[in-house]
Protein backbone atom coordinates (compact mmCIF):
# COMPACT_ATOMS: atom_id res chain seq x y z
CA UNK A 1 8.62 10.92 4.35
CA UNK A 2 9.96 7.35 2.90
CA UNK A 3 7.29 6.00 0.94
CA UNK A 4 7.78 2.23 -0.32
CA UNK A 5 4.98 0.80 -2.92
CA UNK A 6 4.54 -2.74 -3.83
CA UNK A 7 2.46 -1.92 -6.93
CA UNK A 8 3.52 -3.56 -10.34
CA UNK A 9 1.21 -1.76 -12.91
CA UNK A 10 2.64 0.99 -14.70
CA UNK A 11 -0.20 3.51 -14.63
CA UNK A 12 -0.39 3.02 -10.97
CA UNK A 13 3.04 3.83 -10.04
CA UNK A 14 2.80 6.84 -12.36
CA UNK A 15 -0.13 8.22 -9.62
CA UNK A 16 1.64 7.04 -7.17
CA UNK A 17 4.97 8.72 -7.82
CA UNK A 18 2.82 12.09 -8.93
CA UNK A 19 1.15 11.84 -5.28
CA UNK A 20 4.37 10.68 -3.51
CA UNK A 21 7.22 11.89 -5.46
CA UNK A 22 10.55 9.50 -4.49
CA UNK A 23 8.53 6.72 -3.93
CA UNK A 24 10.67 3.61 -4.19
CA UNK A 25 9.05 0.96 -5.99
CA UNK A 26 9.52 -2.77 -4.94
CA UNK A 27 8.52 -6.40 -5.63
CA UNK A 28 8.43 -7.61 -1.81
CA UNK A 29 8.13 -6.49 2.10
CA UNK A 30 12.11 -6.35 2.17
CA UNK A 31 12.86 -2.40 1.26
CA UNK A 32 10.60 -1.72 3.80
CA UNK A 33 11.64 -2.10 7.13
CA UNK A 34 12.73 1.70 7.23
CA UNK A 35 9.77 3.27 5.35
CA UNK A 36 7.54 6.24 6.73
CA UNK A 37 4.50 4.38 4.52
CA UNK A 38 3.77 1.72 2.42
CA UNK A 39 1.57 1.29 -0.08
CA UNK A 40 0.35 -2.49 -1.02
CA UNK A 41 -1.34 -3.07 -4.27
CA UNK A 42 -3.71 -6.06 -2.78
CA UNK A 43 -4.60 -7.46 -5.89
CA UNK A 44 -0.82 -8.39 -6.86
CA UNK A 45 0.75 -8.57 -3.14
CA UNK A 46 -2.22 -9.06 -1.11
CA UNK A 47 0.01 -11.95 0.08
CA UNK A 48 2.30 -10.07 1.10
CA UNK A 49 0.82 -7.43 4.08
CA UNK A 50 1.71 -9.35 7.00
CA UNK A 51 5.79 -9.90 6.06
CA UNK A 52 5.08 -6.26 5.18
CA UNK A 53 3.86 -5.44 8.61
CA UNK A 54 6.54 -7.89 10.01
CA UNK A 55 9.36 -6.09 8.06
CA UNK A 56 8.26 -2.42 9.04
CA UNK A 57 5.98 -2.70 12.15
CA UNK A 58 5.77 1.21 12.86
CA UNK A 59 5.77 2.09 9.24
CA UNK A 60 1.72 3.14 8.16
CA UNK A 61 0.69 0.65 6.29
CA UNK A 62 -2.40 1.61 3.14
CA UNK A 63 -3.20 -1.15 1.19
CA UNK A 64 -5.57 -1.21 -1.92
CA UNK A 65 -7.62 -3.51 -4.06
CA UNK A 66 -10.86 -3.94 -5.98
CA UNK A 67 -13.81 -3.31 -4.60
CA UNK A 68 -15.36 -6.78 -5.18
CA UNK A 69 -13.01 -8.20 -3.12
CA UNK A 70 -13.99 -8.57 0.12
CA UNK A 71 -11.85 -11.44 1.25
CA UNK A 72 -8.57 -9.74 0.38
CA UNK A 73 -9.56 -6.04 1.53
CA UNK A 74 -10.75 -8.09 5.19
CA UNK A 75 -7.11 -10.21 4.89
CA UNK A 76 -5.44 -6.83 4.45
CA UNK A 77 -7.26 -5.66 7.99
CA UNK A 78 -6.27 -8.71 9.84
CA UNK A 79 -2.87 -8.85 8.94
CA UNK A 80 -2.35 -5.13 10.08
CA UNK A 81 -2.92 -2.77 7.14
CA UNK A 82 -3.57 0.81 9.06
CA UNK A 83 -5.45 1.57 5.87
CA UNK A 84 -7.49 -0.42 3.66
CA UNK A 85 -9.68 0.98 0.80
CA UNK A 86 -10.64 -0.25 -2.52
CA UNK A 87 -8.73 0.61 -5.48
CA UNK A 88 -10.96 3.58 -6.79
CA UNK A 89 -10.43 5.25 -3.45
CA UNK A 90 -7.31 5.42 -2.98
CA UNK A 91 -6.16 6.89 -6.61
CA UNK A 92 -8.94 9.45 -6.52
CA UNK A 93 -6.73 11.15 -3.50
CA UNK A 94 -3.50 9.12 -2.59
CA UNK A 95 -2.06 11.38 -0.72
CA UNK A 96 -5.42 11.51 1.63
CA UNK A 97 -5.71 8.11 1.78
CA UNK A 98 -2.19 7.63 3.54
CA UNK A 99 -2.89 10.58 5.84
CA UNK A 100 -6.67 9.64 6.74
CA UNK A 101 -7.56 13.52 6.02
């Protein structure tokens, strides 16, 4: 499974890469178009989901943000995120999050 993350902070990509070990880290939708997943820090790229769904349309798409932010988790939704779930969620099981088990 190719896993692409658009998350910036270093402690996050350290949980991500121990829940999804070769995940490729990037700064924009580009790497994407032949990922498995991607995973979309909201509250630094919540921008960027919809060139992320246009640039990997079958890829499944989990995106993540604080909790208080309703506008960007409801963005996320409409812009095709498969997953959206606020930040405290996702890191206390990753690797559920992106399967939905």
């Amino acid at each position: 499974m190719r896993v692409v993350a658009l998350v910036d902070d270093l402690m996050d990509r350290s949980k991500v890469s121990s829940a999804f070990p070769g995940a490729q880290f990037a700064r924009d939708a580009t790497p994407a178009g032949d990922a498995d997943v991607v995973i979309v820090d909201l509250a630094r790229h919540g921008g960027e989901v919809g060139a992320v769904r246009a640039a990997a349309p079958c890829a499944r798409l989990v995106a993540f943000g604080p909790h208080v932010d309703d506008a960007a988790l409801a963005r996320a939704r409409e812009e095709g995120a498969d997953v959206v779930v606020a930040r405290s969620v996702f890191f206390r099981d990753p690797a559920a999050a992106v399967t939905g088990k």
